[in-house]
N, C-alpha and C. Protein backbone atom coordinates (compact mmCIF):
# COMPACT_ATOMS: atom_id res chain seq x y z
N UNK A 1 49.33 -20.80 15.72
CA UNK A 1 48.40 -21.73 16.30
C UNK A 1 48.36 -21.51 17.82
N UNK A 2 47.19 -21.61 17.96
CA UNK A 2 46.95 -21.48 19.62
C UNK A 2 46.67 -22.93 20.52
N UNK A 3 47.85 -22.58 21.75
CA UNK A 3 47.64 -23.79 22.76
C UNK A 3 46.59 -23.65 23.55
N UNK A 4 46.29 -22.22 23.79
CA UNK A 4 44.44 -22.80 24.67
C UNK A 4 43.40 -23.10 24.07
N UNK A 5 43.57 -23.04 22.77
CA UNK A 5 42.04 -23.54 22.33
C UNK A 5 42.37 -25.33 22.21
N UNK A 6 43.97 -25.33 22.05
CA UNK A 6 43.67 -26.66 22.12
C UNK A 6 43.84 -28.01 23.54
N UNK A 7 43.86 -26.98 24.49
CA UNK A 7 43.86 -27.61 26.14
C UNK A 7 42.43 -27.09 26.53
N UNK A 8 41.96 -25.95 25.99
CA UNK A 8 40.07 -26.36 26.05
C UNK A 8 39.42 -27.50 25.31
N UNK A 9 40.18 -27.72 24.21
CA UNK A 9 38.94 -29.03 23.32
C UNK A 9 39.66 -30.49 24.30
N UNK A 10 40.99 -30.07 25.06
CA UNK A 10 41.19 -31.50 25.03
C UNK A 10 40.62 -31.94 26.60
N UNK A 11 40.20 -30.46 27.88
CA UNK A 11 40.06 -30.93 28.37
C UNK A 11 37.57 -31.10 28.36
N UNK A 12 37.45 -30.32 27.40
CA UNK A 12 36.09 -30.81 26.78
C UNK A 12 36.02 -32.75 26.80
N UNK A 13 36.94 -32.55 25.77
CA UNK A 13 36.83 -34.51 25.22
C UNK A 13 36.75 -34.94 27.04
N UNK A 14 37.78 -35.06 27.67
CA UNK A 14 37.97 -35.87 28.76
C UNK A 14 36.49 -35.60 30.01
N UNK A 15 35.92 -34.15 29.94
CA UNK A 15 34.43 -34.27 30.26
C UNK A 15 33.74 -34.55 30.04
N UNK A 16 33.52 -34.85 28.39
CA UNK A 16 32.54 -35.57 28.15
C UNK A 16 32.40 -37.12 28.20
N UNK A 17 33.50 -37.57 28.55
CA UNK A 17 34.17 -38.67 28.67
C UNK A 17 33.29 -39.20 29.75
N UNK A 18 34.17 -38.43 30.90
CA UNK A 18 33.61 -38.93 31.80
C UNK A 18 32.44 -38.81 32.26
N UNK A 19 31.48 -37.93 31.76
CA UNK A 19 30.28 -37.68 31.90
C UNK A 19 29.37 -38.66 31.45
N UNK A 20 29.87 -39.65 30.37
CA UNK A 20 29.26 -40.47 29.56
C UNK A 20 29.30 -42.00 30.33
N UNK A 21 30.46 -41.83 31.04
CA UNK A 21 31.07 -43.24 31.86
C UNK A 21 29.87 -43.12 33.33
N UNK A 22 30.21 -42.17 33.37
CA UNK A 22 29.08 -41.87 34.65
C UNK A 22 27.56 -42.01 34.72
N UNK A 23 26.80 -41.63 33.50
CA UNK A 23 25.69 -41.97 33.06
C UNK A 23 25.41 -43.24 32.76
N UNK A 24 26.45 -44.40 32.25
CA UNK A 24 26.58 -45.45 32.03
C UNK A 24 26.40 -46.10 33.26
N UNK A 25 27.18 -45.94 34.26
CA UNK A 25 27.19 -46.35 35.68
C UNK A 25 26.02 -46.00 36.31
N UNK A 26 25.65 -45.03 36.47
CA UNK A 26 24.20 -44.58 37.27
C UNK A 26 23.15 -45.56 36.43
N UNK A 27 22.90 -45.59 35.39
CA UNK A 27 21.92 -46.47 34.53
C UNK A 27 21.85 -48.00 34.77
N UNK A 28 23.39 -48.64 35.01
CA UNK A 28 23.54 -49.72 35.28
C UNK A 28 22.92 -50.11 36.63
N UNK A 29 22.83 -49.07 37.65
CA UNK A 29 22.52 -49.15 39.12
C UNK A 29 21.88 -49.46 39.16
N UNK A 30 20.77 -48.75 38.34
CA UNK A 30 19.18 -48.14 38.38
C UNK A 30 18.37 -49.60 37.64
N UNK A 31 19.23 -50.23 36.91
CA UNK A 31 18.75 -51.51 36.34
C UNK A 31 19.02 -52.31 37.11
N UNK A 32 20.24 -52.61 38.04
CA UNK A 32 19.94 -53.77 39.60
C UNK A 32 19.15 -53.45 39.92
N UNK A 33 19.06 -52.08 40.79
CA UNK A 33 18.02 -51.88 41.60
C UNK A 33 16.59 -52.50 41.29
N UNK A 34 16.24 -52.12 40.14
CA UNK A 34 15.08 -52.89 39.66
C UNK A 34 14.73 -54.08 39.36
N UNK A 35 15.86 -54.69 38.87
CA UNK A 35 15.74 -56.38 39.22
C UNK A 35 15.77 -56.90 40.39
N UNK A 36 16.55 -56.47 41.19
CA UNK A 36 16.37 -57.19 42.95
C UNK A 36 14.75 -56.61 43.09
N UNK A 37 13.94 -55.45 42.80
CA UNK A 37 13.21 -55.71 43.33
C UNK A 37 12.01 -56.16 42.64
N UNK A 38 12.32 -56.30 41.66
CA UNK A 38 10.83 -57.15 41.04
C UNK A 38 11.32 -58.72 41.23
N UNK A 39 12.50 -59.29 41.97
CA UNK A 39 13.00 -60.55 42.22
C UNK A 39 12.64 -60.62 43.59
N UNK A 40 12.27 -59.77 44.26
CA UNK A 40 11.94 -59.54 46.36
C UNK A 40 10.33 -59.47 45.59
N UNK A 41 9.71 -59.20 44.80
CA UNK A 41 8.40 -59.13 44.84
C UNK A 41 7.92 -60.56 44.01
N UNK A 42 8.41 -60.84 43.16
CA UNK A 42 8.14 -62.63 42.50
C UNK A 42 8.65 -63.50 43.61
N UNK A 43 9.36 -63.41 44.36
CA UNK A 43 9.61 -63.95 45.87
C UNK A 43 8.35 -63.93 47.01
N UNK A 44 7.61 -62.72 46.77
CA UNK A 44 6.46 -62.64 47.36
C UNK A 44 5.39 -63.40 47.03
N UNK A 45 5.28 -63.05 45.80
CA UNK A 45 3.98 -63.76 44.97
C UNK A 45 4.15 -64.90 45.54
N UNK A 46 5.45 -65.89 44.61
CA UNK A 46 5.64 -67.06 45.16
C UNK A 46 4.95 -67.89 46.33
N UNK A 47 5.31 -66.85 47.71
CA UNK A 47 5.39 -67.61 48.59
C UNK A 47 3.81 -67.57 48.89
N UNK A 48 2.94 -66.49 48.42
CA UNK A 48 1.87 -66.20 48.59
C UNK A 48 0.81 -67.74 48.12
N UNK A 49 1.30 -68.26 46.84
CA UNK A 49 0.28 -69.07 46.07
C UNK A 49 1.37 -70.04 46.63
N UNK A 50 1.97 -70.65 46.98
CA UNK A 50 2.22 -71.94 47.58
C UNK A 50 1.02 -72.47 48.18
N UNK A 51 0.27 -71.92 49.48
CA UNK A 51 -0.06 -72.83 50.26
C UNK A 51 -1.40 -73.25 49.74
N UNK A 52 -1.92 -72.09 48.05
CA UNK A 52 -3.15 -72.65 47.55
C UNK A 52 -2.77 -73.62 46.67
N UNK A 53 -1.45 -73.83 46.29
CA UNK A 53 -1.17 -75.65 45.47
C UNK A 53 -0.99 -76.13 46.10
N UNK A 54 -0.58 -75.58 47.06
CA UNK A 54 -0.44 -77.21 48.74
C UNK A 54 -2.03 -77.58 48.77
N UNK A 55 -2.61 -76.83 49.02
CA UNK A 55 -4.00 -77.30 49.81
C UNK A 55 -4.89 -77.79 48.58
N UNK A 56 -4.99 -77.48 47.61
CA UNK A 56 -5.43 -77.90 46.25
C UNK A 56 -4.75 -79.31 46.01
N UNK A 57 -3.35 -79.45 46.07
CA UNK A 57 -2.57 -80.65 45.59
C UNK A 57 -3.52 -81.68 46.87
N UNK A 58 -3.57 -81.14 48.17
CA UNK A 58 -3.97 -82.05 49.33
C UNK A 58 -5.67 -82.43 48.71
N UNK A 59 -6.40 -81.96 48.56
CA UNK A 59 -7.55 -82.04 48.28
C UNK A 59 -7.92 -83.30 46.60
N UNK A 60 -7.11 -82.64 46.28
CA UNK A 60 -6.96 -84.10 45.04
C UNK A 60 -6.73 -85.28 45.52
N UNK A 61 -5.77 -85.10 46.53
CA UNK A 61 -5.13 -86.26 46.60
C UNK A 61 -5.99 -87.10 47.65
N UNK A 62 -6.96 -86.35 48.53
CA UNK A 62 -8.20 -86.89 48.83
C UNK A 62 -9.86 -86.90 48.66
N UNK A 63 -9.63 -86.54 47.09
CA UNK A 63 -10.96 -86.99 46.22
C UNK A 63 -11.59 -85.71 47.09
N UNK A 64 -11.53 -84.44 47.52
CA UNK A 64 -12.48 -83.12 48.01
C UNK A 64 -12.49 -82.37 47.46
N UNK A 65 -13.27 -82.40 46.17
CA UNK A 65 -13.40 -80.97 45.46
C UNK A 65 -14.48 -80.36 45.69
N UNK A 66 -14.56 -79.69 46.75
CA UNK A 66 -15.94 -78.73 47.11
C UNK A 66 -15.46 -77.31 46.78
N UNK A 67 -16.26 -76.68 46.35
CA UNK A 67 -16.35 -74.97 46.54
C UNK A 67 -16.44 -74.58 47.54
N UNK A 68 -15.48 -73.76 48.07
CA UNK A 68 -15.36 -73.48 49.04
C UNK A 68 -13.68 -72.15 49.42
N UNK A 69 -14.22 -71.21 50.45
CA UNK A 69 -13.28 -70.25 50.68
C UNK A 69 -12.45 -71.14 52.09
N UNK A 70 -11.04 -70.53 51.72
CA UNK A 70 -10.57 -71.11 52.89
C UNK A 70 -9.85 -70.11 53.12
N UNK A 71 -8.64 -70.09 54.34
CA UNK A 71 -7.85 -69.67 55.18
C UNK A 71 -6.89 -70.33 55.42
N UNK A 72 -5.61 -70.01 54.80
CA UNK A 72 -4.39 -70.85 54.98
C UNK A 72 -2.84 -70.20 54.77
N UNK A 73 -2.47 -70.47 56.36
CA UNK A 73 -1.18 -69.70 56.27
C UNK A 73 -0.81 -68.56 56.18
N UNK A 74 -1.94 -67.55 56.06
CA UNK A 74 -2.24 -66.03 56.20
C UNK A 74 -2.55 -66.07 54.79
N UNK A 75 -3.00 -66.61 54.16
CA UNK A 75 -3.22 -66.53 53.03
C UNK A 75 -5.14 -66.89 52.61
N UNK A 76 -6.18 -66.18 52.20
CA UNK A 76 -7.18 -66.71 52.05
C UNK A 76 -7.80 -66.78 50.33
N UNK A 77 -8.52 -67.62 50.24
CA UNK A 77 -8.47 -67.81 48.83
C UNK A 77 -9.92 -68.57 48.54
N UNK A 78 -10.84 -68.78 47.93
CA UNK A 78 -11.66 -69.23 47.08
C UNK A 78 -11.55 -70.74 46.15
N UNK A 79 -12.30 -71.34 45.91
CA UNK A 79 -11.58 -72.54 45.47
C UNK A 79 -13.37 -72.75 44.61
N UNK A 80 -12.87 -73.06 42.97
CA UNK A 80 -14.17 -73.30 42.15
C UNK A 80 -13.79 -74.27 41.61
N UNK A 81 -14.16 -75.38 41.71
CA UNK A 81 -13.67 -76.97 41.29
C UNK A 81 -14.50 -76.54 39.87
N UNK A 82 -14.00 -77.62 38.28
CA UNK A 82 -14.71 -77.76 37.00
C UNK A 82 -13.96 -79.15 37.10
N UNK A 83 -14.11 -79.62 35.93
CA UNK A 83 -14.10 -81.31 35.67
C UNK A 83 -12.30 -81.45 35.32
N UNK A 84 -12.01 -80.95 34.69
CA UNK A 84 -10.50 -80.98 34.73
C UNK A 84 -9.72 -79.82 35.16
N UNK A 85 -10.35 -78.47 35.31
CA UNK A 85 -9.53 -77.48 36.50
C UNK A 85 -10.24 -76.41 37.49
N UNK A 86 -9.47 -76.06 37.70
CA UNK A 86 -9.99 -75.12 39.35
C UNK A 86 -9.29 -73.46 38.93
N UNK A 87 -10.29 -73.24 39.30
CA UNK A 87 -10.34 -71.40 39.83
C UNK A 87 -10.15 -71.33 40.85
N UNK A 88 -8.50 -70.85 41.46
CA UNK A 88 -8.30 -70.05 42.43
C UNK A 88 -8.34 -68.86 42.76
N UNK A 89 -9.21 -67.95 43.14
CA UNK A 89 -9.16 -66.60 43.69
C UNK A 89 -8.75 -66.13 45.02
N UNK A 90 -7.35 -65.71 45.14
CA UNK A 90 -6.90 -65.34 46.18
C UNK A 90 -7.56 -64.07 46.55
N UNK A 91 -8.23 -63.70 47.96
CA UNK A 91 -8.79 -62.39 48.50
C UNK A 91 -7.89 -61.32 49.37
N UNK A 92 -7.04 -62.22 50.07
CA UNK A 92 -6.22 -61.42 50.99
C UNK A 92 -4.35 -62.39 50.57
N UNK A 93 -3.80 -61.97 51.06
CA UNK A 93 -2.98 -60.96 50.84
C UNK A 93 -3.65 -59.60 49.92
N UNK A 94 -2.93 -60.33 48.82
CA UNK A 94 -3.15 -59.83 47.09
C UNK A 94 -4.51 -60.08 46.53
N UNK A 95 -4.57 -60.15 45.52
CA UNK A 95 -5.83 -60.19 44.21
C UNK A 95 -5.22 -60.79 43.45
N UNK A 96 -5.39 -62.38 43.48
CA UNK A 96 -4.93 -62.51 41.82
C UNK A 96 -6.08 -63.94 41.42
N UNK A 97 -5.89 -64.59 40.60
CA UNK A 97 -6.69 -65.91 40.06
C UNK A 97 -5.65 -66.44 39.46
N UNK A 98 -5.54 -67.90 40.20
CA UNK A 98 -5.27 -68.75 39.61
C UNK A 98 -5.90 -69.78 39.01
N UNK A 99 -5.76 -70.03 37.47
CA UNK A 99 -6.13 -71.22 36.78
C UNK A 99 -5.86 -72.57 36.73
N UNK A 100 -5.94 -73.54 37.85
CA UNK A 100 -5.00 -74.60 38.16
C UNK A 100 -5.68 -76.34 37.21
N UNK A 101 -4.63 -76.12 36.09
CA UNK A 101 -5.13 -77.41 34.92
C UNK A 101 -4.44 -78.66 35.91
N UNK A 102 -5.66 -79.76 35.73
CA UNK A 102 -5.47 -80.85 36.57
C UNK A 102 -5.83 -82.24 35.80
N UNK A 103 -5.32 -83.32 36.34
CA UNK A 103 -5.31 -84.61 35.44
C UNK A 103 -6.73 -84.97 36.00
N UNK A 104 -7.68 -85.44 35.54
CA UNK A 104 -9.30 -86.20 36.14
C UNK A 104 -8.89 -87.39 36.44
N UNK A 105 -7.65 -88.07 35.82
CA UNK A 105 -7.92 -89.26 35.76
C UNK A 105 -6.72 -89.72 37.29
N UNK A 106 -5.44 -89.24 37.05
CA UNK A 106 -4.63 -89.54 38.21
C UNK A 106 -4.68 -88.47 39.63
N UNK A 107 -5.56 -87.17 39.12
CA UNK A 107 -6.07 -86.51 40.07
C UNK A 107 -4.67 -85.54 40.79
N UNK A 108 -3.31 -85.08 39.41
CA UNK A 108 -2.47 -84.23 40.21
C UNK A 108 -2.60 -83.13 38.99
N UNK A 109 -2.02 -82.08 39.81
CA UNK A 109 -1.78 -80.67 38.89
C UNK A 109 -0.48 -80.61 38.39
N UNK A 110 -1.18 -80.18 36.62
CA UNK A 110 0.13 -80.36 35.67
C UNK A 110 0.39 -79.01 35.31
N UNK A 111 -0.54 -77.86 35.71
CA UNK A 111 -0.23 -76.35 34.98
C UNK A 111 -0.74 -75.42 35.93
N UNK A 112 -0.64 -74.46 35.85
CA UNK A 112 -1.12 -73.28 36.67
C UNK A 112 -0.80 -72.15 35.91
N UNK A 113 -1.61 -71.09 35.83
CA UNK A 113 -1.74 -69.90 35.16
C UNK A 113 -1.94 -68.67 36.18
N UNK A 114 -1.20 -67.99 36.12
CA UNK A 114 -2.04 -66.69 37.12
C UNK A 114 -1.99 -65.41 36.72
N UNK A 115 -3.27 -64.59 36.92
CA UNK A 115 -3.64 -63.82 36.26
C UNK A 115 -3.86 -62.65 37.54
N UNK A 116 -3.17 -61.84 37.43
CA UNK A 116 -3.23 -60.50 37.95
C UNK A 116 -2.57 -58.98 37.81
N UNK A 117 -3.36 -57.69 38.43
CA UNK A 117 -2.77 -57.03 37.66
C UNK A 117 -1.66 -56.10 38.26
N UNK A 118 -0.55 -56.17 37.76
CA UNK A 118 0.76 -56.34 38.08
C UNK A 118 1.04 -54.66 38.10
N UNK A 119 1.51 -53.92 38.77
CA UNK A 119 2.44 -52.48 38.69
C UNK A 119 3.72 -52.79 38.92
N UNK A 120 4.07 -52.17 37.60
CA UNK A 120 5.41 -51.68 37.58
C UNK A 120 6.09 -50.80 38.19
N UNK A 121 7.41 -51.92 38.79
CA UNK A 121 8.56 -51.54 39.74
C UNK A 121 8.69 -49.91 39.59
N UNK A 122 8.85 -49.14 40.65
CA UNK A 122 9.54 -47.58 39.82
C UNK A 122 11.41 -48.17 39.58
């Protein structure tokens, strides 16, 4: 029986070993990496459509539903009043539409939908 064929298979096993641990690790990276940044970009969005439920929530809350584009906070946007909700179309930053479902009767927003088209993180 031969000892180098069997200190080649044994040091094979321990390369592939670690070759496998290593791929494991690089993969794991590569999946933070991509959650922090589609979590820094839903951080964006976020902060983007705030100031059109601020200014929408403000406008209910003083009976002004006109059509009308505005400018707010570096943010500009479109505003299409219907009987129980509103079309928001943001122009600048981004591109997106929001669908904002609203009460007629106590005059606050209970839902919001937004619709845009999204690329994927590399």
């Amino acid at each position: 029986m031969s000892r180098k064929g069997f200190i080649t298979v044994y040091f094979l096993v321990i390369f592939l070993f670690l070759t496998s641990l290593m791929s494991v690790l690089i993969q794991n990276e590569q999946n933070r990496t991509r959650v922090m940044i589609n979590a820094e970009r839903a951080n964006v969005l976020v902060s983007e459509e705030a100031p059109m439920i601020a200014y929408v929530k403000c406008c209910l809350k003083n009976h002004r539903m006109i059509d009308e584009t505005v400018s707010s906070a570096g943010v500009t946007f479109r505003l299409s009043w219907g009987r129980d909700s509103l079309e928001a179309e943001m122009l600048s930053p981004d591109t997106e539409v929001l669908r904002i479902s609203f009460s007629p009767e106590n005059l606050t927003v209970y839902d919001y939908e937004v619709l845009r088209n999204e690329k994927e993180a590399p």
